[in-house]
PDB file of N, CA and C in Angstrom:
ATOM      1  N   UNK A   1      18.251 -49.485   7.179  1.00  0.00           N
ATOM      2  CA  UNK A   1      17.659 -48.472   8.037  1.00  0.00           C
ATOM      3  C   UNK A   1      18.514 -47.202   8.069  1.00  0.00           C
ATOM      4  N   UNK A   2      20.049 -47.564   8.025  1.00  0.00           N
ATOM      5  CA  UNK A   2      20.760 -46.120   8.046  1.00  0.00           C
ATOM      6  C   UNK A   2      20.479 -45.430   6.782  1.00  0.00           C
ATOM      7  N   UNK A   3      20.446 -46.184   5.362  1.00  0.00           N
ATOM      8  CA  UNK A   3      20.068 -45.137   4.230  1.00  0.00           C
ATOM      9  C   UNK A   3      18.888 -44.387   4.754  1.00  0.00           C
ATOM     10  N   UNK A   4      17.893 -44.766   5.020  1.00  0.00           N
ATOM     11  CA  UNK A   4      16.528 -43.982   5.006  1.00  0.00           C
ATOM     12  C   UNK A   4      16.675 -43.123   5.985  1.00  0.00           C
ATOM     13  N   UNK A   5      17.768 -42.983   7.427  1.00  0.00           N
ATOM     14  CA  UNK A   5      17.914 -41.809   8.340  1.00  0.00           C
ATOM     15  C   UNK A   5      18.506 -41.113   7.223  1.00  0.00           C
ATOM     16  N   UNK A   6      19.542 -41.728   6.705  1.00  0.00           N
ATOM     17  CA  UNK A   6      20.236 -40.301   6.050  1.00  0.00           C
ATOM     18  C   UNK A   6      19.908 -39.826   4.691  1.00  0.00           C
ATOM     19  N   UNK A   7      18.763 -40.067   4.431  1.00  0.00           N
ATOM     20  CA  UNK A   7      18.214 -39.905   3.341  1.00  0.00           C
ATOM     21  C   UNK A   7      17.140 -38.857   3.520  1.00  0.00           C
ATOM     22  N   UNK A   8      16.395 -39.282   4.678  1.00  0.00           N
ATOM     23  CA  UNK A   8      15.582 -38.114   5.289  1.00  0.00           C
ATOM     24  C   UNK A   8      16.241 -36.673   5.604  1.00  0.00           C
ATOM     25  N   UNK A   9      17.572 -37.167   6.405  1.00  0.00           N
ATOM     26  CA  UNK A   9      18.328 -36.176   6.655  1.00  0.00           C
ATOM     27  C   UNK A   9      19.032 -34.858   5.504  1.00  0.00           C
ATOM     28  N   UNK A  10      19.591 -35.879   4.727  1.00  0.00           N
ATOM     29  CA  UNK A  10      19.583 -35.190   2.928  1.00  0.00           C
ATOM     30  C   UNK A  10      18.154 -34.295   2.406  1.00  0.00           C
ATOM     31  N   UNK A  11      17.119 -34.957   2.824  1.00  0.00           N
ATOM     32  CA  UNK A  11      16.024 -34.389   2.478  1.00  0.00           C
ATOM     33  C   UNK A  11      15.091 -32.977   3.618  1.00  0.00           C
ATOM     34  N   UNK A  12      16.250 -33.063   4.686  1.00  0.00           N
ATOM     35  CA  UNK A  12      15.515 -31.732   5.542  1.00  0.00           C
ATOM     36  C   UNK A  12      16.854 -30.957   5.134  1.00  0.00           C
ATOM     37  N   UNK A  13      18.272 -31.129   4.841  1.00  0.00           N
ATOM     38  CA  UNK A  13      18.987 -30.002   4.769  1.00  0.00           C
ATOM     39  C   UNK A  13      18.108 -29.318   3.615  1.00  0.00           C
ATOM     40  N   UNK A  14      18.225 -30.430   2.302  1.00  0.00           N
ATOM     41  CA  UNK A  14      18.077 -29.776   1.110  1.00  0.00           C
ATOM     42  C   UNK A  14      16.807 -28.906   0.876  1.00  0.00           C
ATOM     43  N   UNK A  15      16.066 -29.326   1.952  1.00  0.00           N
ATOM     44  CA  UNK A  15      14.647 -28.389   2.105  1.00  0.00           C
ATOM     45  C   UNK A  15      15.236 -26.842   3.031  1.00  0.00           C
ATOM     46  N   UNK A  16      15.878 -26.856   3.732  1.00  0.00           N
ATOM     47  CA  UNK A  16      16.448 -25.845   4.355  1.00  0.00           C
ATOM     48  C   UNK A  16      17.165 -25.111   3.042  1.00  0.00           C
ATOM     49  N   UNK A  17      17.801 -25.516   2.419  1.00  0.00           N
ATOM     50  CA  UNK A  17      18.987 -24.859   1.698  1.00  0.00           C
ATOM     51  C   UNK A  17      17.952 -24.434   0.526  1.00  0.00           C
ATOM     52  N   UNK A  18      16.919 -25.044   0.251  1.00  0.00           N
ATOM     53  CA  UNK A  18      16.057 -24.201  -0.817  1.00  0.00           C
ATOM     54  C   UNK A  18      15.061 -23.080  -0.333  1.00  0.00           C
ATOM     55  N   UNK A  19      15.118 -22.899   1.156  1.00  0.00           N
ATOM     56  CA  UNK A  19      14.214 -21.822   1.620  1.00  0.00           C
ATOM     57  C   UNK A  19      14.942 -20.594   1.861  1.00  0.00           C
ATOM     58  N   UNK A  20      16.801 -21.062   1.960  1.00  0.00           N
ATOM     59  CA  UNK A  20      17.969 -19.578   2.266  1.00  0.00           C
ATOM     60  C   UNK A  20      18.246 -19.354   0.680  1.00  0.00           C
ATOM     61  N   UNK A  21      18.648 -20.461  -0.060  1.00  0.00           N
ATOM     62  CA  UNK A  21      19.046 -19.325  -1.120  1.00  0.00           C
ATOM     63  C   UNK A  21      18.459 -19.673  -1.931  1.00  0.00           C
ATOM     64  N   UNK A  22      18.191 -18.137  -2.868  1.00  0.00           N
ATOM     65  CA  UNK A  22      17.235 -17.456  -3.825  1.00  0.00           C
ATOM     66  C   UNK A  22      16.958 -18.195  -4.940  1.00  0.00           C
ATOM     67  N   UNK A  23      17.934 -18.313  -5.522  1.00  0.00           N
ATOM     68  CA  UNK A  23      18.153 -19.004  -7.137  1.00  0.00           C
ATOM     69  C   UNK A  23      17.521 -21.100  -7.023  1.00  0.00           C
ATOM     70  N   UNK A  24      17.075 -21.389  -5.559  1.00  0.00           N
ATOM     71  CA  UNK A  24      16.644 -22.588  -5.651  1.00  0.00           C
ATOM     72  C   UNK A  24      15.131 -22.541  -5.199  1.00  0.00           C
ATOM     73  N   UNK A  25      14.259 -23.647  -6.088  1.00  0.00           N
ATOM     74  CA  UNK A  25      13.036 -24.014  -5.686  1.00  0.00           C
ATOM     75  C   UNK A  25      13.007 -25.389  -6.350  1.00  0.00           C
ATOM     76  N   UNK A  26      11.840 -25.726  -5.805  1.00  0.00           N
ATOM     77  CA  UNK A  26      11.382 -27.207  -5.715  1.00  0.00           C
ATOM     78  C   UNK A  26       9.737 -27.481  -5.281  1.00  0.00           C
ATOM     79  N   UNK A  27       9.208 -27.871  -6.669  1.00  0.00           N
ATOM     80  CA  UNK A  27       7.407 -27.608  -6.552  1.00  0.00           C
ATOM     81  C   UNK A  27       6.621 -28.366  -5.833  1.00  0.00           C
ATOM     82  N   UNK A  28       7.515 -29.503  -4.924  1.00  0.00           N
ATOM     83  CA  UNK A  28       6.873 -30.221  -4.136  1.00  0.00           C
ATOM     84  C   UNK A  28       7.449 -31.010  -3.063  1.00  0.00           C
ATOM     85  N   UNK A  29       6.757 -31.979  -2.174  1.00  0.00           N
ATOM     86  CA  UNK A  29       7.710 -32.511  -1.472  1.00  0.00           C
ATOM     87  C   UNK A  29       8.085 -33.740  -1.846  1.00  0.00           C
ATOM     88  N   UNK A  30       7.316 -34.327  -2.994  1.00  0.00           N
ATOM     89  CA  UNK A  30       8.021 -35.747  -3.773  1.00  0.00           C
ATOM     90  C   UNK A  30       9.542 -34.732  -4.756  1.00  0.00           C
ATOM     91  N   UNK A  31       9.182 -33.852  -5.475  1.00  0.00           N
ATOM     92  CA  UNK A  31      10.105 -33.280  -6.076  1.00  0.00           C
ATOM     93  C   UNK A  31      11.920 -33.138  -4.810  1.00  0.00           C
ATOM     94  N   UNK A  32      11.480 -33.024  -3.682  1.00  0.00           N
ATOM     95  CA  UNK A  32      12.691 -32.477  -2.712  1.00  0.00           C
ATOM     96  C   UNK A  32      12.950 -33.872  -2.748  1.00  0.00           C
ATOM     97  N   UNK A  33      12.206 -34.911  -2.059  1.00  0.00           N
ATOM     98  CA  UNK A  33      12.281 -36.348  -1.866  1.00  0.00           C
ATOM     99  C   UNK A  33      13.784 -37.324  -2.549  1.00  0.00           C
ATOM    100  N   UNK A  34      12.975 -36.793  -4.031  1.00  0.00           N
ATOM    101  CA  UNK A  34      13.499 -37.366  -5.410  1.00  0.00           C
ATOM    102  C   UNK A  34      14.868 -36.690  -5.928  1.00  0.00           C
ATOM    103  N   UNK A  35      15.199 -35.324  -5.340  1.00  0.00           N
ATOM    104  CA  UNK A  35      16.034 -34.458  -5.671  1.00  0.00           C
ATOM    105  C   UNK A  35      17.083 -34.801  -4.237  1.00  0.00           C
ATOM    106  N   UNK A  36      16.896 -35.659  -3.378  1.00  0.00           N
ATOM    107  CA  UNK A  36      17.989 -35.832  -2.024  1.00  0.00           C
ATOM    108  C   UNK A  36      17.882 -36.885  -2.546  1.00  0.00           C
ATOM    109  N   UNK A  37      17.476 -37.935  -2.981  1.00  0.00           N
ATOM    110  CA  UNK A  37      18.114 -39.231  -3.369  1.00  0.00           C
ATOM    111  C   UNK A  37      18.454 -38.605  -4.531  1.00  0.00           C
ATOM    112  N   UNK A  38      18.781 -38.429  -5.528  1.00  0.00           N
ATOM    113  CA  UNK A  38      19.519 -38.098  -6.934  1.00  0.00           C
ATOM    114  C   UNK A  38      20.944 -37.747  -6.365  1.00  0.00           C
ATOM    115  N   UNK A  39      21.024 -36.535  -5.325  1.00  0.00           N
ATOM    116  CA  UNK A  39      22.064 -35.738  -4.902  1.00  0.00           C
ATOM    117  C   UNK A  39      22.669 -36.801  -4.259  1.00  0.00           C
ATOM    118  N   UNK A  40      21.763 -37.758  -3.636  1.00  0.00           N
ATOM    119  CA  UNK A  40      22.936 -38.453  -2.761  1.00  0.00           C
ATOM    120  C   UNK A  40      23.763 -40.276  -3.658  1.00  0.00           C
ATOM    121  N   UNK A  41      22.461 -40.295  -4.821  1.00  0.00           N
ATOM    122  CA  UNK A  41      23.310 -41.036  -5.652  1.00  0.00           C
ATOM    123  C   UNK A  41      24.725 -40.499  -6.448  1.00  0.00           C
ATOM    124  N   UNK A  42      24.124 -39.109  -7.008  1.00  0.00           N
ATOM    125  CA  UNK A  42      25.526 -38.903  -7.675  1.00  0.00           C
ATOM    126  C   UNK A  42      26.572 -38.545  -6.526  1.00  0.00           C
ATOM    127  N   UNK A  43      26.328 -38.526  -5.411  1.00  0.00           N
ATOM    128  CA  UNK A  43      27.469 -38.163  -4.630  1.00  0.00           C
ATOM    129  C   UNK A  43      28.292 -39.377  -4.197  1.00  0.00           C
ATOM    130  N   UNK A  44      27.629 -40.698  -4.394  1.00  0.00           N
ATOM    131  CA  UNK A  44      28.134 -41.582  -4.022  1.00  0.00           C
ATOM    132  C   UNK A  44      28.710 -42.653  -5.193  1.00  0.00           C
ATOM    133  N   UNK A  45      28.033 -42.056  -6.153  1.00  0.00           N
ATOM    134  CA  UNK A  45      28.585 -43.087  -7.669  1.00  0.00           C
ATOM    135  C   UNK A  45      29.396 -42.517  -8.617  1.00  0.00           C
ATOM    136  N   UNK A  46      29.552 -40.863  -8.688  1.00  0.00           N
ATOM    137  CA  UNK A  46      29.984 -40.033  -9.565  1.00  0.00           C
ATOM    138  C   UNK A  46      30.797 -39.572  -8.788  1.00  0.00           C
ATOM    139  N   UNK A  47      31.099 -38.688  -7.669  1.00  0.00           N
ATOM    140  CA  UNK A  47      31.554 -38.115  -7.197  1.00  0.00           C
ATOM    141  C   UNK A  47      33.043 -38.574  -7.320  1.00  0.00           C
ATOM    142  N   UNK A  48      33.376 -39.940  -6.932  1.00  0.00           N
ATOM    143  CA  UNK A  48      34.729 -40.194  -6.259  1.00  0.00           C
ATOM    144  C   UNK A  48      35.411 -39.898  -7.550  1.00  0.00           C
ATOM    145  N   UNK A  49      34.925 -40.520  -8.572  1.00  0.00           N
ATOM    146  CA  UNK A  49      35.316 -40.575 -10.040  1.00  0.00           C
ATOM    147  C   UNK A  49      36.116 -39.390 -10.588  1.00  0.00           C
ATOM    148  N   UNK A  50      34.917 -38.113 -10.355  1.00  0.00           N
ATOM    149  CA  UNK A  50      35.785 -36.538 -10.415  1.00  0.00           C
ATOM    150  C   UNK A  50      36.696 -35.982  -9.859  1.00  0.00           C
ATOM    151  N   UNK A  51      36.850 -36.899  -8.413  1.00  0.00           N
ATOM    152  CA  UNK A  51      38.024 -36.258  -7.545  1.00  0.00           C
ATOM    153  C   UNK A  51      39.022 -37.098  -7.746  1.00  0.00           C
ATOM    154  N   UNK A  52      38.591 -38.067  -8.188  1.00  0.00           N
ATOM    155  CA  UNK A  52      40.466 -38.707  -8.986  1.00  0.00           C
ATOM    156  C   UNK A  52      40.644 -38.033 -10.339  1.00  0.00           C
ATOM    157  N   UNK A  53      39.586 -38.226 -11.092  1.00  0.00           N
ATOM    158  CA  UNK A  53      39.983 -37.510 -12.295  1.00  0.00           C
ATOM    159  C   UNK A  53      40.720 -35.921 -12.373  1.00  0.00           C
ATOM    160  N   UNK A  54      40.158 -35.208 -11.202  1.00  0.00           N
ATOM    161  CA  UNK A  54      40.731 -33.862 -11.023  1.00  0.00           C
ATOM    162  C   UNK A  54      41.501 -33.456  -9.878  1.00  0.00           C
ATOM    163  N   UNK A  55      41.886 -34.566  -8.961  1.00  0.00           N
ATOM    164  CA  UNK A  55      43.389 -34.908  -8.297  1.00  0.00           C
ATOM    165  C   UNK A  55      43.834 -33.450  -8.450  1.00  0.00           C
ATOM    166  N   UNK A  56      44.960 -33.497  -9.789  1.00  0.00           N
ATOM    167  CA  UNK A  56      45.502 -32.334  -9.530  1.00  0.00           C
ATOM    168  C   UNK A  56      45.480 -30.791  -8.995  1.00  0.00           C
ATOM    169  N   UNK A  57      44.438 -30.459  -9.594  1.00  0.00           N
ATOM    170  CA  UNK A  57      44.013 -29.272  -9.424  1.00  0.00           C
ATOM    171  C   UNK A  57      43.391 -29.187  -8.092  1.00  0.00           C
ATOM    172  N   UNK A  58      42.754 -30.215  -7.659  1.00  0.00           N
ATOM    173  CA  UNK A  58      42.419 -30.497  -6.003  1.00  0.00           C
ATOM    174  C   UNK A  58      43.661 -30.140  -5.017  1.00  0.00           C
ATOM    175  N   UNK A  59      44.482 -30.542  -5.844  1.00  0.00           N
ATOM    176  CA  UNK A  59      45.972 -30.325  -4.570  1.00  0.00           C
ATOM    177  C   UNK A  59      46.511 -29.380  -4.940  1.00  0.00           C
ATOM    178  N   UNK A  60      46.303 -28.271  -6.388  1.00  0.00           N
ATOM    179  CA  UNK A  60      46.525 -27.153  -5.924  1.00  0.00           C
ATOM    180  C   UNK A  60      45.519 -25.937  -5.536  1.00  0.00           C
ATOM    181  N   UNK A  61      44.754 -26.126  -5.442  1.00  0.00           N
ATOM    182  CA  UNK A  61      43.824 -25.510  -4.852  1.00  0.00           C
ATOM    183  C   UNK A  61      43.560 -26.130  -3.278  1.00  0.00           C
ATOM    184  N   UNK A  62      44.253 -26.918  -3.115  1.00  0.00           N
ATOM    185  CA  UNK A  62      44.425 -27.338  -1.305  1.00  0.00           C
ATOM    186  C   UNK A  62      42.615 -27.688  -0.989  1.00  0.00           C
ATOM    187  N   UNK A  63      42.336 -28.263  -2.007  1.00  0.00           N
ATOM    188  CA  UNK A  63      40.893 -29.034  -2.007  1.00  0.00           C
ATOM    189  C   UNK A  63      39.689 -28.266  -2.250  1.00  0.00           C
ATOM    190  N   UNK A  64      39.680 -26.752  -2.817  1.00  0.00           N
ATOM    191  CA  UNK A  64      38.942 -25.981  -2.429  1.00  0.00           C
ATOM    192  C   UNK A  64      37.703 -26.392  -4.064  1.00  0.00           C
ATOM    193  N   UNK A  65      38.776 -27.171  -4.772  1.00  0.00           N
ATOM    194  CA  UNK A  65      37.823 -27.679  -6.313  1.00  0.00           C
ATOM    195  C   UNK A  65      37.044 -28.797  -5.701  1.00  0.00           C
ATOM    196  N   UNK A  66      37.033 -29.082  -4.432  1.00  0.00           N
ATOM    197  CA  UNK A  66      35.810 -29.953  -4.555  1.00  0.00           C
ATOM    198  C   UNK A  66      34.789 -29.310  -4.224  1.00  0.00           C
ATOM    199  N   UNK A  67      34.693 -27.939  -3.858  1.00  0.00           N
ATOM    200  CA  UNK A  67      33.363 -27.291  -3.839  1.00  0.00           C
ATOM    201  C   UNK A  67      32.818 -27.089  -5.105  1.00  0.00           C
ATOM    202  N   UNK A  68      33.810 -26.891  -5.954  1.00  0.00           N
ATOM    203  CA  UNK A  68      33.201 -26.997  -7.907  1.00  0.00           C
ATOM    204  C   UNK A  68      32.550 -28.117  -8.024  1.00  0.00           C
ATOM    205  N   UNK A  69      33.007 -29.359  -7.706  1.00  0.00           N
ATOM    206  CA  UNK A  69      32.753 -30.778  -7.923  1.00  0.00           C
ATOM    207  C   UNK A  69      31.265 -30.953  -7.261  1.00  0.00           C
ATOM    208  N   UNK A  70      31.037 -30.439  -5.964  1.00  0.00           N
ATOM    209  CA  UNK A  70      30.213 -30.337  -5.105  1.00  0.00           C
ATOM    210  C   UNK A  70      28.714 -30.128  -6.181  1.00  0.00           C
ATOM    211  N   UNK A  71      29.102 -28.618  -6.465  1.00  0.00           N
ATOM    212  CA  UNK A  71      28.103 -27.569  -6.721  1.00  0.00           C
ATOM    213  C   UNK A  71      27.744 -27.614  -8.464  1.00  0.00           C
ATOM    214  N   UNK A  72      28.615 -28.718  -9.210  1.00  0.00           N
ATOM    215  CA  UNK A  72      28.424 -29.156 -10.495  1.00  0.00           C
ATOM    216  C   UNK A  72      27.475 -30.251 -10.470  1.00  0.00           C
ATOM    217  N   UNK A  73      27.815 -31.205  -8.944  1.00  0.00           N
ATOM    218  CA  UNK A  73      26.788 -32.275  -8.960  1.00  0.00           C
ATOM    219  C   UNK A  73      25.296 -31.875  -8.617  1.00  0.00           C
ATOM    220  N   UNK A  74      25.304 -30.851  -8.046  1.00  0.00           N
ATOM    221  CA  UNK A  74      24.097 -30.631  -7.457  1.00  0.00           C
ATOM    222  C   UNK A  74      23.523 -29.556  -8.767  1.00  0.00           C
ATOM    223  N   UNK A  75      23.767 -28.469  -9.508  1.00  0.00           N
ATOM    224  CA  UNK A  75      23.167 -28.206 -10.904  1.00  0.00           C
ATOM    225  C   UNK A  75      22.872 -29.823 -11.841  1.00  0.00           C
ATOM    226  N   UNK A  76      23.466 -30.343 -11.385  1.00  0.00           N
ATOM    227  CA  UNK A  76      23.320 -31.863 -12.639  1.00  0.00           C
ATOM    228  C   UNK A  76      21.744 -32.613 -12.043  1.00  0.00           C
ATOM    229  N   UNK A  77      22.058 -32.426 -10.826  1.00  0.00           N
ATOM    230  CA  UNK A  77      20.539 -32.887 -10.090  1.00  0.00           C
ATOM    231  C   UNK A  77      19.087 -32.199 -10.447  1.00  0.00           C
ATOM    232  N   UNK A  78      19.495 -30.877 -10.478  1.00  0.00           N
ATOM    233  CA  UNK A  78      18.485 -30.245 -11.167  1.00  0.00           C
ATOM    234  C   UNK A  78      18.171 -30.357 -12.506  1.00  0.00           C
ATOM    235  N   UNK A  79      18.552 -30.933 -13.315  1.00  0.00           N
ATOM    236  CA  UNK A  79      18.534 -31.296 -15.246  1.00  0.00           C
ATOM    237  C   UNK A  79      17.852 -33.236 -14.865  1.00  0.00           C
ATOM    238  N   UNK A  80      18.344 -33.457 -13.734  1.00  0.00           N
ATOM    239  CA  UNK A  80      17.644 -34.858 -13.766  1.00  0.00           C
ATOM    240  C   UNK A  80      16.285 -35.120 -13.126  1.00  0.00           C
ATOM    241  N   UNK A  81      16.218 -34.312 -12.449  1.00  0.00           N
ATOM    242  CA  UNK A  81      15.166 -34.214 -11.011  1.00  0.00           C
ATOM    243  C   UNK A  81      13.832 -32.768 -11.865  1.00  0.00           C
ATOM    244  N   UNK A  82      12.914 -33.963 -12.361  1.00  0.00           N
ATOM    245  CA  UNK A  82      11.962 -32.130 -12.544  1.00  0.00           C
ATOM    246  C   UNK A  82      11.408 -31.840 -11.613  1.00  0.00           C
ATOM    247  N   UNK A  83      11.330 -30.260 -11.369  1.00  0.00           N
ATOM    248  CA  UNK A  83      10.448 -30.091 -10.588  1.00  0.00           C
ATOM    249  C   UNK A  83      11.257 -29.431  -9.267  1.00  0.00           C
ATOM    250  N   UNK A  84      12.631 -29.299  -9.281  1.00  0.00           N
ATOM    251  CA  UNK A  84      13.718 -28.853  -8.267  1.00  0.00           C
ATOM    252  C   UNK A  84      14.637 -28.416  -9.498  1.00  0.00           C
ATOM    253  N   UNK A  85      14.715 -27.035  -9.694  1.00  0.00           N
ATOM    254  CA  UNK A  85      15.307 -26.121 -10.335  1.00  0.00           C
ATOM    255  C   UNK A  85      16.166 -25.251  -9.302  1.00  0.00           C
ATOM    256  N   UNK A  86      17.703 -25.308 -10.235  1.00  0.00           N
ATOM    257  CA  UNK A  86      18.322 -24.418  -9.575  1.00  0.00           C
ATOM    258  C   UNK A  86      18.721 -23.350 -10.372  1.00  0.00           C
ATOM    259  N   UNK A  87      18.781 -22.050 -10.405  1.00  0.00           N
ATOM    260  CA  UNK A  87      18.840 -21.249 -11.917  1.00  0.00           C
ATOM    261  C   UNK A  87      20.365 -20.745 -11.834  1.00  0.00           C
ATOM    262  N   UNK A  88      21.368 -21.145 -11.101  1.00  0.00           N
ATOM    263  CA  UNK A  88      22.673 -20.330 -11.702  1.00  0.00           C
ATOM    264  C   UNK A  88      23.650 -21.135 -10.701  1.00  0.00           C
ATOM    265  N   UNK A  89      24.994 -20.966 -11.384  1.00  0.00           N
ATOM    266  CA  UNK A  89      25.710 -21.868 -11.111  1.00  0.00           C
ATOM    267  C   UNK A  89      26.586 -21.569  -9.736  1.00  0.00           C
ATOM    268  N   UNK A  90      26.321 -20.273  -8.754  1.00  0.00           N
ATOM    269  CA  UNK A  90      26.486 -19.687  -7.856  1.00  0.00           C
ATOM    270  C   UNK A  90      25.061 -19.820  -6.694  1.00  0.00           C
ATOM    271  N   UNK A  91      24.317 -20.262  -7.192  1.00  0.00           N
ATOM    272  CA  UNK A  91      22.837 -20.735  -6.103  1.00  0.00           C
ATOM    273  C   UNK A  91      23.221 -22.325  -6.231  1.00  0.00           C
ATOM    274  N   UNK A  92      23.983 -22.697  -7.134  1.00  0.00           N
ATOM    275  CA  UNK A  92      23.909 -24.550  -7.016  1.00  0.00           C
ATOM    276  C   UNK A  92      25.220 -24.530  -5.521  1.00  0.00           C
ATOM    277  N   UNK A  93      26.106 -23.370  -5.860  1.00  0.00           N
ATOM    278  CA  UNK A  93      27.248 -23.623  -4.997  1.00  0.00           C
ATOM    279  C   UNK A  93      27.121 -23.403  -3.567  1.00  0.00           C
ATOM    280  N   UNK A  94      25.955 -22.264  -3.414  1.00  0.00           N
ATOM    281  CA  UNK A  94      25.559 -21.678  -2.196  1.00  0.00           C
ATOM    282  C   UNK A  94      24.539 -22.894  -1.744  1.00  0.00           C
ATOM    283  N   UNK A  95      23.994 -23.872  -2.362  1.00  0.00           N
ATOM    284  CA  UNK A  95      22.884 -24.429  -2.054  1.00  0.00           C
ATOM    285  C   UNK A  95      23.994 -25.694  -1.187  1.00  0.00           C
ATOM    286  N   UNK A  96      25.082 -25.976  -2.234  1.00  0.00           N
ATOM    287  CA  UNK A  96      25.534 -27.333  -1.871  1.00  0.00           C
ATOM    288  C   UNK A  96      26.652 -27.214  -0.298  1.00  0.00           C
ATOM    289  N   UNK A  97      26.840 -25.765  -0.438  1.00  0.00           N
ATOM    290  CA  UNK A  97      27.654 -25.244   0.623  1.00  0.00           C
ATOM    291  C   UNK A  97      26.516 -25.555   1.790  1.00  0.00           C
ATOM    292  N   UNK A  98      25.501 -24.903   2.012  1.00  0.00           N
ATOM    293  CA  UNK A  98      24.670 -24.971   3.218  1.00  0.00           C
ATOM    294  C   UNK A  98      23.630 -26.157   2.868  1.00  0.00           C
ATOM    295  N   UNK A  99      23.469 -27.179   2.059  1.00  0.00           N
ATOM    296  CA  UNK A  99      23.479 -28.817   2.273  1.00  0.00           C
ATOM    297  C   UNK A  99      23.934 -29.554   3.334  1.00  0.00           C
ATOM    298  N   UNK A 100      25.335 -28.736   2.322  1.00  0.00           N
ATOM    299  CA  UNK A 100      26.300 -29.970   3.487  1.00  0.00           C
ATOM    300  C   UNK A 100      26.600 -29.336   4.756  1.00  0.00           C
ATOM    301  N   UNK A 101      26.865 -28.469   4.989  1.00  0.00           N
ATOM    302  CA  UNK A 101      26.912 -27.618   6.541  1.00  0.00           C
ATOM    303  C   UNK A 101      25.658 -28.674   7.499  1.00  0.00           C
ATOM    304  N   UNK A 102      24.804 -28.341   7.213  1.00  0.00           N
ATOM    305  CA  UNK A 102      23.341 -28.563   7.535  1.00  0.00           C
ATOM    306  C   UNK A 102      23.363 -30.347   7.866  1.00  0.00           C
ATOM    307  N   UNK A 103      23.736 -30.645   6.528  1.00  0.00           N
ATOM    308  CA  UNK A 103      23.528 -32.467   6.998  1.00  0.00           C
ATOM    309  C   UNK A 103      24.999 -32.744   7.558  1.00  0.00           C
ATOM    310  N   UNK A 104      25.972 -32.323   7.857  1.00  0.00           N
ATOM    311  CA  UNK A 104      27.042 -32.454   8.859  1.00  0.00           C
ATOM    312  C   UNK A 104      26.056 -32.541  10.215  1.00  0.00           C
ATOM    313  N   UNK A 105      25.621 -31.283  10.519  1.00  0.00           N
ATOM    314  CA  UNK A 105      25.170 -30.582  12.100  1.00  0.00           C
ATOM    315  C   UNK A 105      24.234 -31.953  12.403  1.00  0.00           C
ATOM    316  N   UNK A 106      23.332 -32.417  11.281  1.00  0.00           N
ATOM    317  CA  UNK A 106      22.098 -33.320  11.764  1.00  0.00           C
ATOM    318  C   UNK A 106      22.854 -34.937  11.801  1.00  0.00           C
ATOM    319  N   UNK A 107      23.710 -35.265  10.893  1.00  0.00           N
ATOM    320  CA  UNK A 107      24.160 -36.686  11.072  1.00  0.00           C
ATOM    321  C   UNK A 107      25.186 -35.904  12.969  1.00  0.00           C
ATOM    322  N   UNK A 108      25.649 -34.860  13.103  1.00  0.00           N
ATOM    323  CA  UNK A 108      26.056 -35.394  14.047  1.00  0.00           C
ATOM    324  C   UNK A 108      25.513 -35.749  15.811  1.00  0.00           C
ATOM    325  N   UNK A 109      24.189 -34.958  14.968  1.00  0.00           N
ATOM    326  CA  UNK A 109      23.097 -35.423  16.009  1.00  0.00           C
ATOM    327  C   UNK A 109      22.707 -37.175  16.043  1.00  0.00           C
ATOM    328  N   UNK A 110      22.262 -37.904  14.911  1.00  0.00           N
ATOM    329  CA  UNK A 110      21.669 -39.055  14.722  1.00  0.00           C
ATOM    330  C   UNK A 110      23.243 -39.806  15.266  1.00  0.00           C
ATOM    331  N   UNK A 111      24.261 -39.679  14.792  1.00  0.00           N
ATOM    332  CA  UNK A 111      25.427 -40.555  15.239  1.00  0.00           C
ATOM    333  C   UNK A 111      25.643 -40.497  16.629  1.00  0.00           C
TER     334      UNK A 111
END
């Protein structure tokens, strides 16, 4: 039952974050659906993987490369997901920035 709150939840930021910035759309609401579970698989199966693999540069950049990591997973979502296009690699970053803002504010409502 908690995946499907926070799955929904994944699925109203990411609908928010494709109506503020420009460079994102998505032709439907199975397309958004399908594009918040993708985002939230690779965030949970891929993700950890890159931030050990890129450790270093994480600690000198005082963590600020996991917004790269962030905003690489979420362009990768769009090449897997048709139908939720993101066109530049500065709308994937702005998208994944106010994602996660967004599903912070709402999980800390549901918690």
């Amino acid at each position: 039952m908690i995946f499907i709150i926070k799955w929904v939840i994944n699925s109203i930021a990411l609908g928010i974050s494709v109506m503020i910035v420009k460079g994102l759309s998505v032709e439907g609401v199975f397309s958004l659906i399908a594009a918040s579970l993708v985002i939230g698989l690779l965030n949970t199966f891929i993700r950890p993987f890159l931030i050990i693999l890129t450790l270093p540069i994480n600690i000198l950049t005082l963590g600020l490369f996991t917004l790269i990591i962030n905003a690489l997973l979420f362009y990768l979502a769009s090449y897997i997901v048709k139908g939720f296009v993101v066109e530049s690699f500065f709308s994937a970053l702005a998208g994944s920035i106010i994602m996660s803002i967004i599903g912070l504010i709402l999980n800390a409502f549901v918690d």
